[in-house]
Structure formats: C-alpha cells, structure tokens
Protein backbone atom coordinates (compact mmCIF):
# COMPACT_ATOMS: atom_id res chain seq x y z
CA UNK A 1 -14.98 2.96 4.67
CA UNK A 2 -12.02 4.95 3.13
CA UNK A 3 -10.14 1.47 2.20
CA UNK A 4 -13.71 0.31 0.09
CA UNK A 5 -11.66 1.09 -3.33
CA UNK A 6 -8.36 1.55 -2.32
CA UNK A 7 -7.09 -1.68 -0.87
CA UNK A 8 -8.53 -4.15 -3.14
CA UNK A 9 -7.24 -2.21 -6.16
CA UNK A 10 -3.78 -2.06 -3.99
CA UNK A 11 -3.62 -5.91 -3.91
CA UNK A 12 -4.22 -5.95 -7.71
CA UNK A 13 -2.23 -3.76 -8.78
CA UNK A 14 0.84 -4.37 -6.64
CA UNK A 15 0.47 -8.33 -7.71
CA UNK A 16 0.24 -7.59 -11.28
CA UNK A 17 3.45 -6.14 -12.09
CA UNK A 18 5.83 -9.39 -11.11
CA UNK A 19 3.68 -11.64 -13.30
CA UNK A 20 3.50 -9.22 -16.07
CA UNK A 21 7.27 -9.14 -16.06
CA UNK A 22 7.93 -12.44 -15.50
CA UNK A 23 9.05 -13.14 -19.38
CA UNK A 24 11.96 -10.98 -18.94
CA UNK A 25 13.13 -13.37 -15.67
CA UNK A 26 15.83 -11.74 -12.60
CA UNK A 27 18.63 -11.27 -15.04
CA UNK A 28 16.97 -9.78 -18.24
CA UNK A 29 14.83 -7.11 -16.42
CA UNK A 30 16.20 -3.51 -15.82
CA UNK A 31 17.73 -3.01 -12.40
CA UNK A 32 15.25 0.02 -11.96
CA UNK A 33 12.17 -2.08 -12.62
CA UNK A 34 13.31 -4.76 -10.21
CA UNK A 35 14.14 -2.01 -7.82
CA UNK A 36 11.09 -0.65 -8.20
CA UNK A 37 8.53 -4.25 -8.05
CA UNK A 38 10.87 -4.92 -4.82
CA UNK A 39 9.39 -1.93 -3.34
CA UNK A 40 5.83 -2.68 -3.83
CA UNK A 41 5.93 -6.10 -3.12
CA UNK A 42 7.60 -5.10 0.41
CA UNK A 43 5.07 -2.19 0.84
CA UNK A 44 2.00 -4.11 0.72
CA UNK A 45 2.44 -6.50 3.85
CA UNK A 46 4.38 -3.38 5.47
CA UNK A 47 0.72 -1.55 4.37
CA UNK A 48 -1.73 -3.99 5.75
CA UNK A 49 -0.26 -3.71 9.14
CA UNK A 50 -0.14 0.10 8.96
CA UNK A 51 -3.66 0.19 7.77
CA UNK A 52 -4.93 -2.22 10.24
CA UNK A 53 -2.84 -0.20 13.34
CA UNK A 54 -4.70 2.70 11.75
CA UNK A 55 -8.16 0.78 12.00
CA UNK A 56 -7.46 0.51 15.58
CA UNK A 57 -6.14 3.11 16.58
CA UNK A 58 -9.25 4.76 15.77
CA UNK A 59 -11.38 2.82 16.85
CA UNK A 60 -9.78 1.33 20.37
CA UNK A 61 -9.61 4.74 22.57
CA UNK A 62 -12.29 5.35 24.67
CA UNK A 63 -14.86 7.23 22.74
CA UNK A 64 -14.51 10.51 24.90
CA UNK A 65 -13.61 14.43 23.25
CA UNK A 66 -9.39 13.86 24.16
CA UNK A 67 -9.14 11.35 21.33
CA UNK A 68 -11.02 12.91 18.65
CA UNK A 69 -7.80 14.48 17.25
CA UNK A 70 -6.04 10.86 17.08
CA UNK A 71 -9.22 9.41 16.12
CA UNK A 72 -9.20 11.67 12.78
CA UNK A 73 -5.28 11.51 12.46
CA UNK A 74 -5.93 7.90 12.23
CA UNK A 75 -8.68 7.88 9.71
CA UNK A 76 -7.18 9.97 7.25
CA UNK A 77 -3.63 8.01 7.04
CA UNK A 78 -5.20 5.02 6.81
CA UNK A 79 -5.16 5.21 3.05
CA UNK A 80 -1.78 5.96 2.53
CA UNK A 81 -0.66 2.35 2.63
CA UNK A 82 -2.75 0.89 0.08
CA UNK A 83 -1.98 4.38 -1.96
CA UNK A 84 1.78 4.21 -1.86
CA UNK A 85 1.10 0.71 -3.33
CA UNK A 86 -0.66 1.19 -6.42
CA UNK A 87 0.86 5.19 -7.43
CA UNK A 88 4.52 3.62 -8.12
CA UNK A 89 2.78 0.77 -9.94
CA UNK A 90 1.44 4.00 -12.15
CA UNK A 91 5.21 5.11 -12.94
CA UNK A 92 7.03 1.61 -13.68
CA UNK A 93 9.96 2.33 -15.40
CA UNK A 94 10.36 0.14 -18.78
CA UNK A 95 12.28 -3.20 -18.67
C-alpha cells in the first residue's frame, strides 16, 4: 500500500531524465550527469527486485508472533527502492 505513489512516480521520473537529455548525446553531456542517469537507470530494475523480495518477505512467513519483527522490517524498506530512484533525479547536476 506504501508503493501506491512511490513506484509509479519512480518509473517516471527515473525514465525522464535520459530523454530529456538526449539533445546533448554521450559525448556532449557532463560526465557527472551521465554518472549520475547511469545510476538511476541501474537502480530501478535493481529496485523492483528489492521491492518485490520486500513484498514477500512480508507476506510469505507463517503468520505467527516470531515474524512480526521481519514482517515490519520488511514493510517499511520496501519504499526505499522506488525512493532512491526518484531523490537523485531531484539533484541532477547541469549538463
């Protein structure tokens, strides 16, 4: 329920960046800013799996009192992923 606003904004923001630069091509761009897009591009597969292990692992344990503790662990890092996506997106440095 967390990932409601999160991950969709995620996907649009970390896909926006590469075709908003696209004018300045590989070789005109700042190496920071194509450090930096590199990054999010690889951290939003790398956060889809992490999310969905997250899903899981709060929801596959037997529903008894020993795994409440994962159970919550879980549920509050799921949003980290799609998070760690779009806050560098915030702080892009200039091409």
């Amino acid at each position: 329920m967390l990932l409601t606003f999160p991950g969709p904004v995620a996907l649009l923001v970390g896909t926006m960046p590469p075709m908003a630069t696209g004018g300045c091509g590989p070789d005109d761009c700042s190496q920071a800013l194509t450090t930096a897009l590199d990054v999010i591009l690889r951290a939003m597969p790398l956060g889809g799996v992490l999310t969905s292990g997250a899903w899981l692992t709060s929801w596959l344990p037997p529903w008894s009192t020993r795994w409440t503790p994962l159970r919550i662990a879980a549920a509050f890092l799921s949003p980290a992923p799609p998070l760690f996506v779009v806050l560098p997106v915030c702080d892009l440095p200039k091409g």
